[in-house]
Protein backbone atom coordinates (compact mmCIF):
# COMPACT_ATOMS: atom_id res chain seq x y z
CA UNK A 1 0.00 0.00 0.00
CA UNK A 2 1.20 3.34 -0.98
CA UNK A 3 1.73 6.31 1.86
CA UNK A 4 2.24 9.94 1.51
CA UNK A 5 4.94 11.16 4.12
CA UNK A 6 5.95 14.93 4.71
CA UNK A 7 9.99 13.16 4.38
CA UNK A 8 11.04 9.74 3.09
CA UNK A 9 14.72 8.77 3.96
CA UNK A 10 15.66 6.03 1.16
CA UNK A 11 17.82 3.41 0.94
CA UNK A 12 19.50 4.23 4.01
CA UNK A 13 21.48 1.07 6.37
CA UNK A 14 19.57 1.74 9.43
CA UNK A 15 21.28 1.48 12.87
CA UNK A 16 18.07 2.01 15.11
CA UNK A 17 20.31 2.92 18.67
CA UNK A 18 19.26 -0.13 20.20
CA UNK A 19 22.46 -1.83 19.67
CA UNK A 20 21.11 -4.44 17.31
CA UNK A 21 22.59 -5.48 13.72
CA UNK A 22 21.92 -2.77 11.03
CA UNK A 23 19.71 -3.28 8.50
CA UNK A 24 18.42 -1.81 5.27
CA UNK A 25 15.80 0.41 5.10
CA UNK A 26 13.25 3.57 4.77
CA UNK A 27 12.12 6.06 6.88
CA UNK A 28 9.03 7.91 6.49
CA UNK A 29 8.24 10.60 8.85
CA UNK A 30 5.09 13.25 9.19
CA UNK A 31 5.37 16.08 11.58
CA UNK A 32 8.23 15.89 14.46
CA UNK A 33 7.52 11.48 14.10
CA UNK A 34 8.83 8.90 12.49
CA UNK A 35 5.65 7.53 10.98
CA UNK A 36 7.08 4.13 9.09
CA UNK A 37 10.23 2.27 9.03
CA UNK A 38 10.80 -0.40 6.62
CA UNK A 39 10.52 -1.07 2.75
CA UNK A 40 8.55 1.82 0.88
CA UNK A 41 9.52 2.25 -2.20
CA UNK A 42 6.04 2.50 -3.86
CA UNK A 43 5.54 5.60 -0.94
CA UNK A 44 5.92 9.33 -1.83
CA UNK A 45 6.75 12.40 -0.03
CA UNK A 46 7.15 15.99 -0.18
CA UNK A 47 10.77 15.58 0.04
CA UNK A 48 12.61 12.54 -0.41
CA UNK A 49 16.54 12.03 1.32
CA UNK A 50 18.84 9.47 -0.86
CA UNK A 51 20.61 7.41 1.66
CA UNK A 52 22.44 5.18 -0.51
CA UNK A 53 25.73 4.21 1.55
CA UNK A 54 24.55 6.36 4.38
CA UNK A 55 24.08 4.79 8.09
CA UNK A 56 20.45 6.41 9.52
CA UNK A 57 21.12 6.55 12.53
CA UNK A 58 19.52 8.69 16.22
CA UNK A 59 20.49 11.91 16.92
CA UNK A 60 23.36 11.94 18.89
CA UNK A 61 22.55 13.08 22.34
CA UNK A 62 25.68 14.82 24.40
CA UNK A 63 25.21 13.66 27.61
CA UNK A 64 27.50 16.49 29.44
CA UNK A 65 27.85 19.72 28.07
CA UNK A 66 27.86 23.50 29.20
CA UNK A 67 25.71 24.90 26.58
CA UNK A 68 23.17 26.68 28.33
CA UNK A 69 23.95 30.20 27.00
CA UNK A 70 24.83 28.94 23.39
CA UNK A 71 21.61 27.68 23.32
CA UNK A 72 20.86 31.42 23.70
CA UNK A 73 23.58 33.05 22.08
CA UNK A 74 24.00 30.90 19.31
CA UNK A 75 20.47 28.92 18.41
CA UNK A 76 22.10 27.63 15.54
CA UNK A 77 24.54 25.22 17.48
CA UNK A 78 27.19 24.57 14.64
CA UNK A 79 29.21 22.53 17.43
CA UNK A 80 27.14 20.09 17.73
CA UNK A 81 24.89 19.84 15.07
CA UNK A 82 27.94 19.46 12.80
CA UNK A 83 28.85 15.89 14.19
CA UNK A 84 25.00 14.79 14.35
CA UNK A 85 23.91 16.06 17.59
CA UNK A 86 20.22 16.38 18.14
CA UNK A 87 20.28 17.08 22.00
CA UNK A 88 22.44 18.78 24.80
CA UNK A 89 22.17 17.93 28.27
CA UNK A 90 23.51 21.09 30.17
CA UNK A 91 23.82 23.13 33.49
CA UNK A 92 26.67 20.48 34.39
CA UNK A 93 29.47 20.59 37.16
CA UNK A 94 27.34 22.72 39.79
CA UNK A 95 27.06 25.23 36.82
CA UNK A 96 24.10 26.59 35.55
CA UNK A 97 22.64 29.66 33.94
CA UNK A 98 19.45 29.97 36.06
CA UNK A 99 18.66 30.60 38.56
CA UNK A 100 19.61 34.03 39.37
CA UNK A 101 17.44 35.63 41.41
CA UNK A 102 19.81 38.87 42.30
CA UNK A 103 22.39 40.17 40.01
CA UNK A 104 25.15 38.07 40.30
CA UNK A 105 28.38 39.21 41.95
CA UNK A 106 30.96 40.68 40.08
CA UNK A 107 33.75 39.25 39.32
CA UNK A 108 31.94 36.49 38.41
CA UNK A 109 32.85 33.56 40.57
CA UNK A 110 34.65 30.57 39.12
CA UNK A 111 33.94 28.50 37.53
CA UNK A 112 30.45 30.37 36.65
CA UNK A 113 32.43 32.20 34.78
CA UNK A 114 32.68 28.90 31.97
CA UNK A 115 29.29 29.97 31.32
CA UNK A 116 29.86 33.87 30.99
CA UNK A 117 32.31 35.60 33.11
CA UNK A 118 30.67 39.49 32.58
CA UNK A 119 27.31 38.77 34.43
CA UNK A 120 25.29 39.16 31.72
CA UNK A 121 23.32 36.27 30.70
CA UNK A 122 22.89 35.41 34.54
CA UNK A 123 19.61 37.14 33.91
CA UNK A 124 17.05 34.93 34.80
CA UNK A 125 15.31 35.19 37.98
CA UNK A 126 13.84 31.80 38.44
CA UNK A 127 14.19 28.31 36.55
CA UNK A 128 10.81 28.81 34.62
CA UNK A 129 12.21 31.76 33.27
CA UNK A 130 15.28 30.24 32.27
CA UNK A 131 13.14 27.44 30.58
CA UNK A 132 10.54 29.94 28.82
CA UNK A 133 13.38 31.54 27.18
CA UNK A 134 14.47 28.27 25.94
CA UNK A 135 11.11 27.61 24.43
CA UNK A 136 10.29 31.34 23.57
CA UNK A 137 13.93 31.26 21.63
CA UNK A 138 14.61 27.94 20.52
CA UNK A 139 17.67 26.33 19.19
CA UNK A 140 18.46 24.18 16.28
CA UNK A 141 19.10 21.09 18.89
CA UNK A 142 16.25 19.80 21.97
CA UNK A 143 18.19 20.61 25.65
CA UNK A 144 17.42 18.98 28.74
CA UNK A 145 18.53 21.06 31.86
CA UNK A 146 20.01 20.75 35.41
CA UNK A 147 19.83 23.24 37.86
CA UNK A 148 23.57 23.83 39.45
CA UNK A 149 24.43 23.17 43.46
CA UNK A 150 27.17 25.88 42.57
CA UNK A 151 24.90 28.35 41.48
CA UNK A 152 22.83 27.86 44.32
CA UNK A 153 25.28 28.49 47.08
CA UNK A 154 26.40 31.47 45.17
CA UNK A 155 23.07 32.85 45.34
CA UNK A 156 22.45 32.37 49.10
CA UNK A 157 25.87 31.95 50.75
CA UNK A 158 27.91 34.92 51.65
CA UNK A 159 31.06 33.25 52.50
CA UNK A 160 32.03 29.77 49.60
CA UNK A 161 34.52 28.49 51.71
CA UNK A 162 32.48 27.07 54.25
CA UNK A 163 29.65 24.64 54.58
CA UNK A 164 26.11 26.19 53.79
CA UNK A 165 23.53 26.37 57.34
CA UNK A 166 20.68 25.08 57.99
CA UNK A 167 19.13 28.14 56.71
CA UNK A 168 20.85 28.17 53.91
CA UNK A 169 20.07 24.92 52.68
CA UNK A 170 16.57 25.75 52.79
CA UNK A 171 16.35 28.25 50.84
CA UNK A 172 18.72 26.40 48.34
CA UNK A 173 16.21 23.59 48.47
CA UNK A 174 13.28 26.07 48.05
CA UNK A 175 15.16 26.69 44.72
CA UNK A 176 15.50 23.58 44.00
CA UNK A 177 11.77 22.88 44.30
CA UNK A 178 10.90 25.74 42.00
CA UNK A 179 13.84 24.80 39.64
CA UNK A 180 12.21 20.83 39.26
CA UNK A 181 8.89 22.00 39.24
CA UNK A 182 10.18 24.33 36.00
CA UNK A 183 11.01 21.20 33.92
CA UNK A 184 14.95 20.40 35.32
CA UNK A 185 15.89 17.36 35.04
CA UNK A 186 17.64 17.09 38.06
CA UNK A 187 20.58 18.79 40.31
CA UNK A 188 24.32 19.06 39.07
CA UNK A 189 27.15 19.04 41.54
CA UNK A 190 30.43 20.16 41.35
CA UNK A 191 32.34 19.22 43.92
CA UNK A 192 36.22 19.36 42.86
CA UNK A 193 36.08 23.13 42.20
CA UNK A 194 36.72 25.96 44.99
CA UNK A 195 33.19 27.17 45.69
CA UNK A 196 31.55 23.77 46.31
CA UNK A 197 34.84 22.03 47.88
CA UNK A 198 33.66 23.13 51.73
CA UNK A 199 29.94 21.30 50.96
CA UNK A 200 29.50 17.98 52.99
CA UNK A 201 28.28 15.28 52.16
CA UNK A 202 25.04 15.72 53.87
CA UNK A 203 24.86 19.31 52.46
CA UNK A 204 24.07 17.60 49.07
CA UNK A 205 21.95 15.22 50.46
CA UNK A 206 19.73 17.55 51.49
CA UNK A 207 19.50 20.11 48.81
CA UNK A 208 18.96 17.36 46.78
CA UNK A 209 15.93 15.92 48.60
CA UNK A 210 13.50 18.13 46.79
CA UNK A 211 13.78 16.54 43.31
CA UNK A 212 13.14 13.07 44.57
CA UNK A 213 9.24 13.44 43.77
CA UNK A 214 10.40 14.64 40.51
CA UNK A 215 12.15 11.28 39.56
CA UNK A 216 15.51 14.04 39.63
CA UNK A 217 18.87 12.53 38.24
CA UNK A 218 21.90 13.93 40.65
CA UNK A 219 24.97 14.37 38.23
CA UNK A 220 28.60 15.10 39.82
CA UNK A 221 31.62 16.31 39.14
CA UNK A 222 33.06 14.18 41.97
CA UNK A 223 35.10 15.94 44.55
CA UNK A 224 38.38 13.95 43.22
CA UNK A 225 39.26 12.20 40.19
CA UNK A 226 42.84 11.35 41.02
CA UNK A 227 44.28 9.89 44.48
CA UNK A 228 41.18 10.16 46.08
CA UNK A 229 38.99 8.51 43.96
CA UNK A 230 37.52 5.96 45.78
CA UNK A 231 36.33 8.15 48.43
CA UNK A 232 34.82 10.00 45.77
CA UNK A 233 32.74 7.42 44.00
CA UNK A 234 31.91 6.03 47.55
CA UNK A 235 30.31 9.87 48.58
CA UNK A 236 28.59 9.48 45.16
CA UNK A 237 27.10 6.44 45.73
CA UNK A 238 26.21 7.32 49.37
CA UNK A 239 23.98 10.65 48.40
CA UNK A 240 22.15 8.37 45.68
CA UNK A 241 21.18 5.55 47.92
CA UNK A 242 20.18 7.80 50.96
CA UNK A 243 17.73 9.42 48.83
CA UNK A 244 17.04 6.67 46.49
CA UNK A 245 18.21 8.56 43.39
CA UNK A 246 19.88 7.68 40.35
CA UNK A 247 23.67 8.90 40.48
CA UNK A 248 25.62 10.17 37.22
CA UNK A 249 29.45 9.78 37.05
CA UNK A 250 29.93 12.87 34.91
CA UNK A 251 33.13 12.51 32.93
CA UNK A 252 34.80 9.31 34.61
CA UNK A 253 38.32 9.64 34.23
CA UNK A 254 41.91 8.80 36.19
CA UNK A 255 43.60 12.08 36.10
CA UNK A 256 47.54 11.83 37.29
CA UNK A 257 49.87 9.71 36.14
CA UNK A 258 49.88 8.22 39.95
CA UNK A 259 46.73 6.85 39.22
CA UNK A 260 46.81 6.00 35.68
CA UNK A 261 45.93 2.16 35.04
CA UNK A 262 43.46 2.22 37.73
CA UNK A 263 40.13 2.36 35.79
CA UNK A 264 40.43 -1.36 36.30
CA UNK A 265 39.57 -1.51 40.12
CA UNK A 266 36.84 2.10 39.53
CA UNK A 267 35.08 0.35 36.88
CA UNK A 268 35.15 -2.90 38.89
CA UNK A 269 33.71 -0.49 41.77
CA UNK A 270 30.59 0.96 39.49
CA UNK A 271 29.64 -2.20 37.99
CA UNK A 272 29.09 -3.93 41.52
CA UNK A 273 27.38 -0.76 42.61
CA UNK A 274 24.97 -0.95 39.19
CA UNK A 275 23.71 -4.06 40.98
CA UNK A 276 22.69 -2.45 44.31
CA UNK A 277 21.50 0.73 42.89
CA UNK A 278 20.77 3.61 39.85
CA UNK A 279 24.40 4.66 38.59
CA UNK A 280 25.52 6.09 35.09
CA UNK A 281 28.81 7.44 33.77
CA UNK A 282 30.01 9.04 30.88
CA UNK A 283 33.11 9.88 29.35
CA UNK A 284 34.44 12.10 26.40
CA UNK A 285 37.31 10.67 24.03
CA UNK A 286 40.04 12.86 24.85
CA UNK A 287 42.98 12.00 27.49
CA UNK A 288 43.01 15.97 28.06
CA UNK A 289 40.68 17.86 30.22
CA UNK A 290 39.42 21.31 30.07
CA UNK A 291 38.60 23.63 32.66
CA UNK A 292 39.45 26.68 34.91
CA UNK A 293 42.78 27.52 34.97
CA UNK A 294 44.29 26.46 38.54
CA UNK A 295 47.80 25.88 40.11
CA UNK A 296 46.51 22.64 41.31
CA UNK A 297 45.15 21.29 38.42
CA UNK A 298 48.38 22.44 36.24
CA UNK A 299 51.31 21.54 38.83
CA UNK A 300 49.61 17.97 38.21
CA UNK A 301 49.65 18.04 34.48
CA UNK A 302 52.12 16.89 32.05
CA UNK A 303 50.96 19.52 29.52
CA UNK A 304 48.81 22.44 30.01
CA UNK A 305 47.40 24.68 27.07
CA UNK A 306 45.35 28.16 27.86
CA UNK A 307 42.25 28.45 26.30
CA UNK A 308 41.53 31.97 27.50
CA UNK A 309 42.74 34.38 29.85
CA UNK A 310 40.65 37.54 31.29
CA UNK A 311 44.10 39.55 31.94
CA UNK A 312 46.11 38.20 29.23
CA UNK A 313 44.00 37.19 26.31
CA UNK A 314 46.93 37.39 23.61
CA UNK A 315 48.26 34.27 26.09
CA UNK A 316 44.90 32.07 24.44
CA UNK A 317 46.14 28.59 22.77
CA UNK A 318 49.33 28.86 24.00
CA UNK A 319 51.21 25.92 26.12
CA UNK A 320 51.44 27.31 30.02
CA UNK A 321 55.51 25.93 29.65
CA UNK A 322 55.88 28.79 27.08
CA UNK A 323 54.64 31.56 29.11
CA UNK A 324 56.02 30.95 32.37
CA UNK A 325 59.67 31.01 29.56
CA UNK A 326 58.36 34.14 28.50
CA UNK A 327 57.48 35.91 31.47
CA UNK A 328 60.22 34.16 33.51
CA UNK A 329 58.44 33.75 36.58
CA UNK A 330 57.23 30.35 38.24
CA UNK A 331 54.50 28.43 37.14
CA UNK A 332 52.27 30.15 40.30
CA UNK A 333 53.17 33.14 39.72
CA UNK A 334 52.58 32.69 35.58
CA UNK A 335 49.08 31.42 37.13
CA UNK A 336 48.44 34.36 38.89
CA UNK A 337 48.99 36.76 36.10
CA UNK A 338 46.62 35.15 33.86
CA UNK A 339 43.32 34.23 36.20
CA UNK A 340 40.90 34.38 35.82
CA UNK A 341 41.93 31.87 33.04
CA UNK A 342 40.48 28.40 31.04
CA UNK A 343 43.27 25.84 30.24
CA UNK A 344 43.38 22.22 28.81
CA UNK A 345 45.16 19.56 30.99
CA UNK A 346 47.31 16.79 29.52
CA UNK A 347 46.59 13.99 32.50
CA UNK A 348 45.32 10.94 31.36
CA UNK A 349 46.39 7.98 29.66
CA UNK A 350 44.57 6.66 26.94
CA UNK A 351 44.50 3.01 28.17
CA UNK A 352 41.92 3.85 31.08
CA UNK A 353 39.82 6.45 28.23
CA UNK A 354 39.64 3.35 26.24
CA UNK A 355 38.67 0.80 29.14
CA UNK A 356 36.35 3.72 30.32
CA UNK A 357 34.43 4.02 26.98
CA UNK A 358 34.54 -0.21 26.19
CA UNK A 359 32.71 -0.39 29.73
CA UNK A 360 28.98 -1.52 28.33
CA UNK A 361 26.83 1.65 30.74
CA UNK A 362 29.42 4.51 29.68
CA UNK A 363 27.47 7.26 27.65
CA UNK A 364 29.34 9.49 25.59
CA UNK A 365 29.06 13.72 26.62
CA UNK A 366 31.65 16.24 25.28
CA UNK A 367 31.91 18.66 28.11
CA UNK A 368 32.68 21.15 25.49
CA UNK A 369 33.31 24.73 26.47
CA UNK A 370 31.48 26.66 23.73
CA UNK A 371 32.63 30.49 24.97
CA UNK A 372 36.55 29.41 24.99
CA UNK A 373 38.46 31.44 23.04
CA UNK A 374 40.48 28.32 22.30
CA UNK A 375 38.67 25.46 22.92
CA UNK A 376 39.28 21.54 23.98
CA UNK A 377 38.31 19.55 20.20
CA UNK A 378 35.50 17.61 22.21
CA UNK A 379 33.54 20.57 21.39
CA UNK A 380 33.95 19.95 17.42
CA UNK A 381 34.90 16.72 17.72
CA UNK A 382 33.71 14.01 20.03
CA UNK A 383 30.74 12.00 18.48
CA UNK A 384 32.48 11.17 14.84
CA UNK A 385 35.69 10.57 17.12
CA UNK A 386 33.74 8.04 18.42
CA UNK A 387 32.85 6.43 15.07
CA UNK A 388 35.43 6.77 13.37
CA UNK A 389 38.70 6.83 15.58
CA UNK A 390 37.64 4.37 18.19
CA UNK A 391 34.79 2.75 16.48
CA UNK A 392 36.18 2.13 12.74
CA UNK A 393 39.79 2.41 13.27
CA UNK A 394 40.99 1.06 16.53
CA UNK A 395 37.65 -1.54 16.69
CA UNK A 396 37.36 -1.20 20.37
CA UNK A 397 33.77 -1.44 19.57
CA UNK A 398 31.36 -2.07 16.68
CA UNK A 399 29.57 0.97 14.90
CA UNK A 400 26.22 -0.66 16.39
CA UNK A 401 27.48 -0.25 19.77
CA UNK A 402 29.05 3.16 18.96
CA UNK A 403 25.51 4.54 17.83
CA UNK A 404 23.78 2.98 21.44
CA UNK A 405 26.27 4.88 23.75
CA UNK A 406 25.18 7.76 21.78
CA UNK A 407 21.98 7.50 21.51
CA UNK A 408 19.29 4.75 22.69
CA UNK A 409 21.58 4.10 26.01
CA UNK A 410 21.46 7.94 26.80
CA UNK A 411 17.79 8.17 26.45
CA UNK A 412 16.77 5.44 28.41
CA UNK A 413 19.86 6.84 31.32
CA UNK A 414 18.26 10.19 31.25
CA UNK A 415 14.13 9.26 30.44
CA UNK A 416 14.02 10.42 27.50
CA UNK A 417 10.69 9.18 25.95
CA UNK A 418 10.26 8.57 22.34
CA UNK A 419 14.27 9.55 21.92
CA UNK A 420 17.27 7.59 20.94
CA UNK A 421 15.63 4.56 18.72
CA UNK A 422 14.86 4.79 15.02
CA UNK A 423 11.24 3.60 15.03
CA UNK A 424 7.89 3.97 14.46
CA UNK A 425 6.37 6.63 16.85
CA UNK A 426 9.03 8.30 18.02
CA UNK A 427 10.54 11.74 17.70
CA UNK A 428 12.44 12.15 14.16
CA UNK A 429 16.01 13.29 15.42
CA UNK A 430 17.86 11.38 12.88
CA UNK A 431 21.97 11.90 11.88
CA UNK A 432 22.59 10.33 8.33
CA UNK A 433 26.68 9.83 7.89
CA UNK A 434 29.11 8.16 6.05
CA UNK A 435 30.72 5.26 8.16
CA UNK A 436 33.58 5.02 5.76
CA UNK A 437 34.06 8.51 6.06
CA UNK A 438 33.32 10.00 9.31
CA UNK A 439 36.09 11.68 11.28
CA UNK A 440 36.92 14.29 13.74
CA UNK A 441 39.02 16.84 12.45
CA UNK A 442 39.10 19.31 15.57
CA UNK A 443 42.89 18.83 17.03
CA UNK A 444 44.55 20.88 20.28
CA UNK A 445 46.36 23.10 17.31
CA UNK A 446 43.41 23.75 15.28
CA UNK A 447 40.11 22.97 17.69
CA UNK A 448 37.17 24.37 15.67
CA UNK A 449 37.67 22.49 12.60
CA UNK A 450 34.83 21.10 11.70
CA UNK A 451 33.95 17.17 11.35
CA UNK A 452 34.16 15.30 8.20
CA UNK A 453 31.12 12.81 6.88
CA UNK A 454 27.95 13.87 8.63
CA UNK A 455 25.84 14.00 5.81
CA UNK A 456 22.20 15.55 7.33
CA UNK A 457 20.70 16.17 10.99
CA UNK A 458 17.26 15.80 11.78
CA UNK A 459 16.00 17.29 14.87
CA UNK A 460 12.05 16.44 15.60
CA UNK A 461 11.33 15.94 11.73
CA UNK A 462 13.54 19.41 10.58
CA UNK A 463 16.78 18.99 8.68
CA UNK A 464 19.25 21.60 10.52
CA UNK A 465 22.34 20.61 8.97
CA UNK A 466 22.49 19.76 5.19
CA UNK A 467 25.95 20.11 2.77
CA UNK A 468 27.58 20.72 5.31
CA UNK A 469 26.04 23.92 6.47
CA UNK A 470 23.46 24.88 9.32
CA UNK A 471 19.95 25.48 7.46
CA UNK A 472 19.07 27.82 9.48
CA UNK A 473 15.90 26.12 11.30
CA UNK A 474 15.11 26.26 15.14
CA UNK A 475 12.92 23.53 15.85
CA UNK A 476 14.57 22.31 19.21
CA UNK A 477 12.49 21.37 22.48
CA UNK A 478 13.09 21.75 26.09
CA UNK A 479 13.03 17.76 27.23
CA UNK A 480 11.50 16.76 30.65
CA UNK A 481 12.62 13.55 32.36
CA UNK A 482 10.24 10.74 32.26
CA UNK A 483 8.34 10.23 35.94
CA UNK A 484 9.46 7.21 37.69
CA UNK A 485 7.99 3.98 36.99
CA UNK A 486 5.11 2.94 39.73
């Protein structure tokens, strides 16, 4: 029987994102749903896609990222659409953009300043407004939200360096309520970074407590991802099994070479844990981080690279050894002169980043920093890394299982309904590429290149990227997480 469609993919190799073997196929899809998959050729449709020696695959969906002003800024999301990304998770690491209640203080406080370190889009008074904004202005990619445990504190606390009151968690958890309420998906922590180090344990707890009628996800930067690991994950998986709340690993790495080798014994860790209660992970395919620019972090690293710098800005993409030559000083004092500051940190080894993307439940998030001057290449480059460095070239895991971590795995992690899958019913985010040739190009010399062999993006029945261009098209949603099953 014949069908009209508003799109027809044909002759596409389908991988649906569940993980099973690929098969050929086409898609038909009316509205923001894909309304058929299988053989139509005798179907029409008001436009028709030739996906002869294409893969049809889900929209990638970055897990981790700190998008929540480009979203804003920059609607059209050439990052991520570029390497087939059909939705952001942000407000990551204790960081987000809402809410902000009173102006925020100036300086901006690290590391809010990731998101925008002049104050400026810290403009929305509550979640909802955040979240209306979103809707009201929306971007070429669907976002899912957290609201940030460093934001919070920096809204009610007048001293960071100390652990919040009893007072004070209140009204962070009033927050919280309103934030949930709103459409967040959960609460972010960042607990490795200055303003959140002096939380305890049972700080978190309890400004956490209000999203557990919302089915809320707590995400974490964990306070250590180096000696003190295992303390780490253990605080993790305490706070998630005190409230009975699912418990994201945000960008699980061994960073130090005193540590390196050990993703062995953590993974070993998580994996038990999975039995006893809700954990995720992801990782990002890079054995360089990127953050704030710290003497800590950079006395620990065997290479560091600035990616901006507030007082020095002509210092941007250049290695911190070079600087500290040229301004003949130590590396503290080299520091110093350019904080507030972003840098990239050589300090992992690529044996545990492989281990730590094999390991079945690892979801794939960039934790791209879009408002770098010089940025990390996960920004560019992470999901066609994936497919084609680790996937195609090294084989440390078939293209199948390369599209599930990006795609029907994340959904499912993060209750996505209707998202992640190719079939029938569910929202049309759909990345067509070329398996032979899909690549990241984005390197630590030249980190905005963009990726090679994404062919078209789909996001809820819209092409956004076509020949290898934006099309200009905002047809993005704000994504709620699925209720809890009864």
């Amino acid at each position: 029987m014949s069908e009209h469609f508003d799109l027809l993919i044909r002759k596409g190799t389908v991988i649906d994102g569940t993980g099973a073997a690929r098969f050929d196929g086409d898609i038909g899809i009316r509205g923001d749903r894909i309304a058929c998959v299988g053989s139509l050729a005798a179907c029409t449709a008001d436009r028709t896609i030739d996906a002869e020696g294409l893969v049809v695959a889900p929209g990638f969906i970055d897990a981790h990222t700190h998008d929540d002003r480009m979203l804003l800024a920059d609607g059209a999301m050439v990052p991520k659409v570029s390497q087939g990304v059909t939705t952001v998770v942000a407000g990551n690491c204790g960081i987000s953009l809402a809410p902000m209640p009173t102006p925020v203080p100036r300086p901006v406080v690290p590391p809010l300043d990731l998101l925008d370190d002049t104050g400026e889009w810290y403009r929305y008074r509550s979640f909802a407004d955040y979240l209306s904004a979103l809707r009201e202005t929306p971007a070429a990619v669907n976002a899912a939200v957290y609201v940030g445990h460093t934001t919070l504190r920096a809204i009610v606390m007048d001293d960071l360096t100390r652990a919040a009151t009893p007072v004070e968690i209140e009204q962070m958890q009033a927050l919280v309520t309103e934030a949930m309420e709103a459409g967040a998906i959960g609460v972010s922590t960042g607990l490795a970074y200055p303003p959140a180090k002096a939380a305890t344990t049972e700080e978190i707890i309890e400004v956490c407590r209000p999203m557990v009628p919302h089915n809320g996800l707590h995400a974490t930067h964990m306070r250590d991802e180096g000696e003190a690991m295992m303390a780490s994950l253990d605080e993790t998986f305490t706070i998630g099994r005190t409230l009975g709340i699912q418990s994201l690993i945000s960008h699980h790495k061994l960073a130090g070479a005193s540590v390196h080798g050990q993703s062995v014994e953590t993974l070993k860790v998580i994996a038990d844990e999975m039995g006893r209660q809700k954990v995720s992970l992801d990782c990002y395919p890079y054995t360089a981080s990127s953050t704030i620019l710290t003497f800590d972090h950079a006395s620990k690293s065997g290479r560091t690279v600035v990616t901006w710098s507030r007082k020095r800005p002509e210092f941007a993409g250049r290695d911190l050894a070079e600087i500290i030559e040229e301004l003949g000083c130590s590396m503290e004092q080299a520091v110093a002169q350019l904080q507030p500051a972003g840098a990239v940190y050589f300090r992992m080894h690529e044996d545990d980043v492989s281990r730590i993307l094999a390991f079945d439940p690892t979801m794939i998030g960039s934790d791209g920093l879009p408002h770098d001057e010089f940025p990390h290449p996960r920004l560019w480059g992470t999901f066609p890394r994936i497919l084609g460095h680790y996937s195609r070239d090294r084989g440390l895991f078939s293209l199948e299982t390369a599209v599930h971590k990006m795609t029907g795995l994340t959904a499912a992690e993060f209750g996505f309904e209707n998202r992640g899958l190719v079939r029938e019913g569910g929202f049309a985010d759909i990345t067509l590429f070329d398996p032979d040739l899909v690549r990241d190009r984005a390197t630590f010399e030249e980190p905005t290149r963009r990726a090679e062999g994404i062919h078209a993006v789909l996001v809820n029945g819209v092409p956004v990227w076509e020949d290898n261009a934006p099309t200009g098209q905002r047809p993005g949603q704000v994504l709620r997480r699925a209720p809890a099953p009864r």
